[in-house]
N, C-alpha and C. Protein backbone atom coordinates (compact mmCIF):
# COMPACT_ATOMS: atom_id res chain seq x y z
N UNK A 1 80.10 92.81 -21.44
CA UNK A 1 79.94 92.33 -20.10
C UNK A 1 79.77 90.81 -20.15
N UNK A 2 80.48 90.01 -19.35
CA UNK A 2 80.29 88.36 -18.99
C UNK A 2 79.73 88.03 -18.55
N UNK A 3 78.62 87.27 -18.87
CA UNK A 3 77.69 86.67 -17.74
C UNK A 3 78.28 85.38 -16.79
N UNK A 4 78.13 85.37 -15.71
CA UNK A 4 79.02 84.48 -15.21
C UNK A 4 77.74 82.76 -15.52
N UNK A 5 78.62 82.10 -15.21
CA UNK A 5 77.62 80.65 -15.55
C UNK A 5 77.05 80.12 -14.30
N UNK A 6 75.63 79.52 -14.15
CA UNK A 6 75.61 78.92 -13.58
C UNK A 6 76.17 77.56 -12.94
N UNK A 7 75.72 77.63 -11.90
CA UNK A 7 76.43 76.41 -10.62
C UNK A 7 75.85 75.81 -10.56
N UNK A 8 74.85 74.59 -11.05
CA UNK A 8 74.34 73.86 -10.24
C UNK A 8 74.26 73.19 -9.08
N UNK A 9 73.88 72.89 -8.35
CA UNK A 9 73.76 72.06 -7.05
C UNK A 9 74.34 70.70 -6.45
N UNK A 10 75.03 70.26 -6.16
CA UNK A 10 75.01 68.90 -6.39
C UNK A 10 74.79 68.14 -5.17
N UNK A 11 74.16 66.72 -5.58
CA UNK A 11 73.46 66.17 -4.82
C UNK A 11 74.73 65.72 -3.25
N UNK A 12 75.73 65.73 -4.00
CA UNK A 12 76.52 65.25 -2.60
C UNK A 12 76.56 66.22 -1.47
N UNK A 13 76.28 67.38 -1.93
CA UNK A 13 76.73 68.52 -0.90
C UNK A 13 75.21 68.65 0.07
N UNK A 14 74.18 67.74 -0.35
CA UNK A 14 72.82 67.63 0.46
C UNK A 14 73.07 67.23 2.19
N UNK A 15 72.44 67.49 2.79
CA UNK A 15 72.48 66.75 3.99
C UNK A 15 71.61 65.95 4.20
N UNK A 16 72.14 65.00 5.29
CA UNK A 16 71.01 63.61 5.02
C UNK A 16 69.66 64.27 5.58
N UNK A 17 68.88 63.29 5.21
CA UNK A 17 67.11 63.64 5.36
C UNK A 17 66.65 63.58 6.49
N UNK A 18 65.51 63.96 7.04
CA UNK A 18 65.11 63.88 8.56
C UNK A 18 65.00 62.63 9.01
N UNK A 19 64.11 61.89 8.22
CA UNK A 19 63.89 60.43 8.49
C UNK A 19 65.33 59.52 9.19
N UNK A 20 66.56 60.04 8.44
CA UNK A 20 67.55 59.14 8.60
C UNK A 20 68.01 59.83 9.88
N UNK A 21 67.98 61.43 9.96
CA UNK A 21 68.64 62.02 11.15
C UNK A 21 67.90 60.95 12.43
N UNK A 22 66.38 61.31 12.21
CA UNK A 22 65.53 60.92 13.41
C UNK A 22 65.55 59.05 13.31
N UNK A 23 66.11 58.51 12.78
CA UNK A 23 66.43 56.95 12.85
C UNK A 23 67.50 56.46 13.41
N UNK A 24 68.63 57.30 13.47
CA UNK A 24 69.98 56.94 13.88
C UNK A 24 69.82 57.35 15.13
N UNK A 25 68.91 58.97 15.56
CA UNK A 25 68.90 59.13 16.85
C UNK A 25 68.37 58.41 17.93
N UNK A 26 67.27 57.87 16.93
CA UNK A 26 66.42 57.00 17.91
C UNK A 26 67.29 55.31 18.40
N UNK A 27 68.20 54.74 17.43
CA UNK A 27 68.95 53.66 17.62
C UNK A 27 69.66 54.04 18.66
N UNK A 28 70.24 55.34 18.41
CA UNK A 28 71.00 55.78 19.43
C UNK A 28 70.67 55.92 20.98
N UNK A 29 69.44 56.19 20.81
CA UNK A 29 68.26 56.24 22.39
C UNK A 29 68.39 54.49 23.35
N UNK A 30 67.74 53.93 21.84
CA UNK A 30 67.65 52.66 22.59
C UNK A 30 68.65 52.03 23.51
N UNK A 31 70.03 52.41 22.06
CA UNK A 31 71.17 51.71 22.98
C UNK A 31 72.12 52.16 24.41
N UNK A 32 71.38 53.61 24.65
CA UNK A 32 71.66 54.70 25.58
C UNK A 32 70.91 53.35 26.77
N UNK A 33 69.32 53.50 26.48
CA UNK A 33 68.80 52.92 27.45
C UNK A 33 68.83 51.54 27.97
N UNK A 34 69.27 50.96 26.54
CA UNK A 34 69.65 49.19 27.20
C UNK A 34 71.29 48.87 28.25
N UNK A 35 71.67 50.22 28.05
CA UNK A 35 73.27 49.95 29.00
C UNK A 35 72.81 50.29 30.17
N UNK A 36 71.71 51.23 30.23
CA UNK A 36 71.10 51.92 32.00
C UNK A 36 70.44 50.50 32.55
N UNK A 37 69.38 49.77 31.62
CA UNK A 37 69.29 48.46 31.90
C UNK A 37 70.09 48.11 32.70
N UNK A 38 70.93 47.65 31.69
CA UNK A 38 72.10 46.25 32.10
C UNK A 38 72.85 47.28 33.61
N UNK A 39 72.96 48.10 33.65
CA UNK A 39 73.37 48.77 35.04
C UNK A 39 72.55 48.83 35.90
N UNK A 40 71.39 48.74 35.81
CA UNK A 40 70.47 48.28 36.89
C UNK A 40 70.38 46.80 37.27
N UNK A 41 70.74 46.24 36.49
CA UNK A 41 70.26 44.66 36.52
C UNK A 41 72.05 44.46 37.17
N UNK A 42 72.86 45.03 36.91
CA UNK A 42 74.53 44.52 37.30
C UNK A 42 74.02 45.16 38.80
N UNK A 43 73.85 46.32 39.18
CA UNK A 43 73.77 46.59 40.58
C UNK A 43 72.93 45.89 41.73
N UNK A 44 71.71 45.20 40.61
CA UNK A 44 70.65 44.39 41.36
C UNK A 44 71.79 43.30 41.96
N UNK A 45 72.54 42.63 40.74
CA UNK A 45 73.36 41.31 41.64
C UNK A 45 74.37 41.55 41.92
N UNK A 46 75.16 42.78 41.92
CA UNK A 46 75.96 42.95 42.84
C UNK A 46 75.84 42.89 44.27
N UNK A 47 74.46 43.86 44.40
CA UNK A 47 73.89 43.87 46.10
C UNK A 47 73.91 42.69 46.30
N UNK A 48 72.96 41.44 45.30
CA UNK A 48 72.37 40.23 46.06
C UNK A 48 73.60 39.34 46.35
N UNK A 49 74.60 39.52 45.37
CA UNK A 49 75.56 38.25 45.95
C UNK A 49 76.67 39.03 47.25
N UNK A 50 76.62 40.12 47.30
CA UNK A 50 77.39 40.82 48.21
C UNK A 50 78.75 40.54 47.91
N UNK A 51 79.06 41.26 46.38
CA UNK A 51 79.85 41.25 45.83
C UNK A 51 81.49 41.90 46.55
N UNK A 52 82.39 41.45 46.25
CA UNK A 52 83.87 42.24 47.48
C UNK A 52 84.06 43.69 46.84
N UNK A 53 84.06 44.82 47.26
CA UNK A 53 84.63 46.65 46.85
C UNK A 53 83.15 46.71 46.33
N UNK A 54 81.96 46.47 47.06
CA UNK A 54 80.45 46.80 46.27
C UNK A 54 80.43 48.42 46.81
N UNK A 55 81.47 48.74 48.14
CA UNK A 55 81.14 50.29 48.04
C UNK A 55 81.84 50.84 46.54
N UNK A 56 82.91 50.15 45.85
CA UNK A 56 83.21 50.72 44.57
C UNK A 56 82.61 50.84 43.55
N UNK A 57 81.61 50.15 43.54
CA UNK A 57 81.04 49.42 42.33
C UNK A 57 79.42 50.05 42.02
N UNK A 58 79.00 49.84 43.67
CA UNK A 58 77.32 50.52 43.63
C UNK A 58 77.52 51.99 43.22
N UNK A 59 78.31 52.97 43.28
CA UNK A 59 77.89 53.96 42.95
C UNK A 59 78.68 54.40 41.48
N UNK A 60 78.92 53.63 41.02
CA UNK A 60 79.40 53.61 39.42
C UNK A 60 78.44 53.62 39.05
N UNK A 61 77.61 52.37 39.65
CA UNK A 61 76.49 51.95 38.97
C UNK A 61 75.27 53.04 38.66
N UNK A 62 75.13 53.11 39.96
CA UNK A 62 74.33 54.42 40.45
C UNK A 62 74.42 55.66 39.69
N UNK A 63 75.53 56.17 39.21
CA UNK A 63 76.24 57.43 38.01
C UNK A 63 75.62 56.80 36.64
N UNK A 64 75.72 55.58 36.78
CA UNK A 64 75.38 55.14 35.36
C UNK A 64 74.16 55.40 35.25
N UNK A 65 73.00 54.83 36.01
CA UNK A 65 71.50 55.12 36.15
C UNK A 65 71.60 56.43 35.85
N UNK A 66 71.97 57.29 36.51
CA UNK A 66 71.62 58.55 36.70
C UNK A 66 72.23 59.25 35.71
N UNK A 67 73.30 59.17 34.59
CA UNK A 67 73.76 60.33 34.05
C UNK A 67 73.17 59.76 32.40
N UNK A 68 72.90 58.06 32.61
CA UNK A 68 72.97 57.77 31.36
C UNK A 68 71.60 58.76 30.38
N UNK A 69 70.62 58.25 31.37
CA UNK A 69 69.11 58.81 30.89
C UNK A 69 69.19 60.15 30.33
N UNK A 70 69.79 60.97 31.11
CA UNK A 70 69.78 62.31 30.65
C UNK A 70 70.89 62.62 29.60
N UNK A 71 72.02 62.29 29.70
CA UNK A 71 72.79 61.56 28.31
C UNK A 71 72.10 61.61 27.00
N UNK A 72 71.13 60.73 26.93
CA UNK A 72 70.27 60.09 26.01
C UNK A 72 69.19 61.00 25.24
N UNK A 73 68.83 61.71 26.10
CA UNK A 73 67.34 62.90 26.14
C UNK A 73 68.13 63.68 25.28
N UNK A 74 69.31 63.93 25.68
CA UNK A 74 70.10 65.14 24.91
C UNK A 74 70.29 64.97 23.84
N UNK A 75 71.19 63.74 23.91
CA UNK A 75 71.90 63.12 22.11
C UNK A 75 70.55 62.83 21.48
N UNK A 76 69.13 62.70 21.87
CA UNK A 76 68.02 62.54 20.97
C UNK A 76 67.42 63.31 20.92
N UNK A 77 67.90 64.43 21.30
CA UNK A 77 67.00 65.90 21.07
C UNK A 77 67.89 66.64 19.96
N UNK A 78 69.54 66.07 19.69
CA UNK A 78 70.08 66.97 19.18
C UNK A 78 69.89 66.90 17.61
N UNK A 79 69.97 67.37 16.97
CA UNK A 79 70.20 67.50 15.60
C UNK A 79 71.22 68.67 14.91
N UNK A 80 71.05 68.30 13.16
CA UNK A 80 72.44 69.53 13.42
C UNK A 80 71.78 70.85 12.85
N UNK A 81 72.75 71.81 13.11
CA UNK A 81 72.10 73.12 12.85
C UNK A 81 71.69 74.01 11.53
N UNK A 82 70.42 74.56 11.86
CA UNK A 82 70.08 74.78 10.59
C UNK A 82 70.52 75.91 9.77
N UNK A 83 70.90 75.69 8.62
CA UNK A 83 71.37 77.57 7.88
C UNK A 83 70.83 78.62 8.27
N UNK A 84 71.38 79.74 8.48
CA UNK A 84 70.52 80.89 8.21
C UNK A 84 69.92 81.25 7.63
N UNK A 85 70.25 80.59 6.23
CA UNK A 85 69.27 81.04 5.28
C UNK A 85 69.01 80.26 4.49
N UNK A 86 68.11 79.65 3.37
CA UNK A 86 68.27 78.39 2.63
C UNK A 86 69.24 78.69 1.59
N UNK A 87 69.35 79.69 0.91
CA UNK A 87 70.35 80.11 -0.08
C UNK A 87 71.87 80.79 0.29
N UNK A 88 72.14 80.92 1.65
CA UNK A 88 73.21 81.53 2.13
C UNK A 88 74.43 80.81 1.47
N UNK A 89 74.50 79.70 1.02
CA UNK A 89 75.90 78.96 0.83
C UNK A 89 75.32 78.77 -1.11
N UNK A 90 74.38 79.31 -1.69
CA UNK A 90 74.12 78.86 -2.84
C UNK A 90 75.26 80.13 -4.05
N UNK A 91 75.42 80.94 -3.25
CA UNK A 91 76.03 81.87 -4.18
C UNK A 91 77.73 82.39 -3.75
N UNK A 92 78.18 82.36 -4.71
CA UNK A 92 79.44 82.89 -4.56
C UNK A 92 79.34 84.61 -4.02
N UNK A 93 79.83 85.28 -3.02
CA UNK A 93 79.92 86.45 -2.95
C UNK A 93 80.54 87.19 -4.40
N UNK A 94 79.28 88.40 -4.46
CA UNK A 94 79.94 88.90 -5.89
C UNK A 94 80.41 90.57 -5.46
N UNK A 95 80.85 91.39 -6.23
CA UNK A 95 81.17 92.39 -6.18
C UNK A 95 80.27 93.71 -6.27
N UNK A 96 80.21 95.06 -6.00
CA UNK A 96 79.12 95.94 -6.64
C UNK A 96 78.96 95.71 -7.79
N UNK A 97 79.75 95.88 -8.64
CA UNK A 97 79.65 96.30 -9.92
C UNK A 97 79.62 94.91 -10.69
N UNK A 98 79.48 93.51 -10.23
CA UNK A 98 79.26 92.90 -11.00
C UNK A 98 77.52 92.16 -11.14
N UNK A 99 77.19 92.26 -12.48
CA UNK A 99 76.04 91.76 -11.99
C UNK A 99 75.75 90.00 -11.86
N UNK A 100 74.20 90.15 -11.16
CA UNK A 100 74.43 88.52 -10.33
C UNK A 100 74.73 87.39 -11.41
N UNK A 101 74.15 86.22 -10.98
CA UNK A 101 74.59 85.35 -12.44
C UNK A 101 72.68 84.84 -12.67
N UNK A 102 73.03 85.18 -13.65
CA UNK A 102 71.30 84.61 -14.67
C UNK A 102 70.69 85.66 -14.89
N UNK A 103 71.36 86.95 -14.79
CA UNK A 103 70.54 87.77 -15.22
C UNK A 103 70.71 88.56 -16.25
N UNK A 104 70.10 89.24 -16.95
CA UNK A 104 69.68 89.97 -17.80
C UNK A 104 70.06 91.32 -18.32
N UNK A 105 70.78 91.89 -19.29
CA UNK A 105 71.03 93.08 -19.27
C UNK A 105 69.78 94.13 -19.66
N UNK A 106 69.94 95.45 -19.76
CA UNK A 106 68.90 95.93 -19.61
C UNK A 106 68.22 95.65 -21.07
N UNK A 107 69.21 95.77 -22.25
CA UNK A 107 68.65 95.22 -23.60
C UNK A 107 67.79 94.20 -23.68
N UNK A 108 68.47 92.95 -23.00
CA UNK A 108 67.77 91.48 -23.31
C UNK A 108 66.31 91.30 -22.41
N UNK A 109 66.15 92.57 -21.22
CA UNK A 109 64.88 91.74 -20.75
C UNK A 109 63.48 92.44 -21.10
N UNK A 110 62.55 91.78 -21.12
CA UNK A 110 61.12 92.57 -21.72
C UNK A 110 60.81 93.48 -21.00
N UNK A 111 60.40 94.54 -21.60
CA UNK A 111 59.65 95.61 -20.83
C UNK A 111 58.44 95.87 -21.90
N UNK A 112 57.63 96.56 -21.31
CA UNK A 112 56.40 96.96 -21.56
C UNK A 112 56.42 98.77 -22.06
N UNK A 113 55.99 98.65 -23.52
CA UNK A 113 56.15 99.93 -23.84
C UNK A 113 54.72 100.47 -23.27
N UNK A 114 54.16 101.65 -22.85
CA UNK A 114 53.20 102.21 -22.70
C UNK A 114 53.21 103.64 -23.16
N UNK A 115 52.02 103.39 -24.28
CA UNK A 115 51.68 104.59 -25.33
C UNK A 115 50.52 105.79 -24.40
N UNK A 116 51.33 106.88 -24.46
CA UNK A 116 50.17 107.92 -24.06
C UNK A 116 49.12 108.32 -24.48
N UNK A 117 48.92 107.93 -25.73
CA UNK A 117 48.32 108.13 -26.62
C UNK A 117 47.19 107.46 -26.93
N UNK A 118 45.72 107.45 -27.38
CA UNK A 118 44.85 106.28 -27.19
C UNK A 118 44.59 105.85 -28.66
């Protein structure tokens, strides 16, 4: 019988770490919220100079306020999804009859004789 060989792991197939997930999301927040800014502050002087097509313009603006924020909440709530299982992708599907890999035939592993006898 063949024992099949181990696989090790390798580091590329890791996914990045929380720290970096929750760092990019959060850059991502900010820059969500500095464009709702700048769309509040563009609609502020649009009104004040009484800009020409401001019925075109104020409620762009207005969509912007309003869709960006919640936009933002989302893409910084999201992350990606977690395995089902931690080992689900660690093993090759094997067959009945083959046994797993690292293990032991019944010869090679210790057992414990116990004497009836005192």
């Amino acid at each position: 019988m063949k024992r099949q060989a181990y696989q090790p792991i390798l580091i590329t197939d890791a996914s990045r770490s929380q720290d970096d997930q929750l760092t990019s999301r959060q850059k991502r927040y900010v820059l969500m919220m500095a464009i709702r800014m700048a769309c509040v502050i563009v609609g502020a002087v649009l009104v004040s100079v009484r800009a020409p097509l401001l019925w075109l313009w104020l409620p762009l603006v207005a969509l912007g306020m309003v869709v960006i924020p919640w936009l933002a909440v989302l893409l910084a709530n999201d992350r990606p999804p977690k395995d089902k299982h931690r080992l689900a992708n660690r093993f090759q599907p094997r067959h009945r009859d083959e046994t797993p890999p690292m293990s032991l035939t019944a010869e090679e592993r210790p057992h414990k004789v116990i004497d009836a006898e005192p």
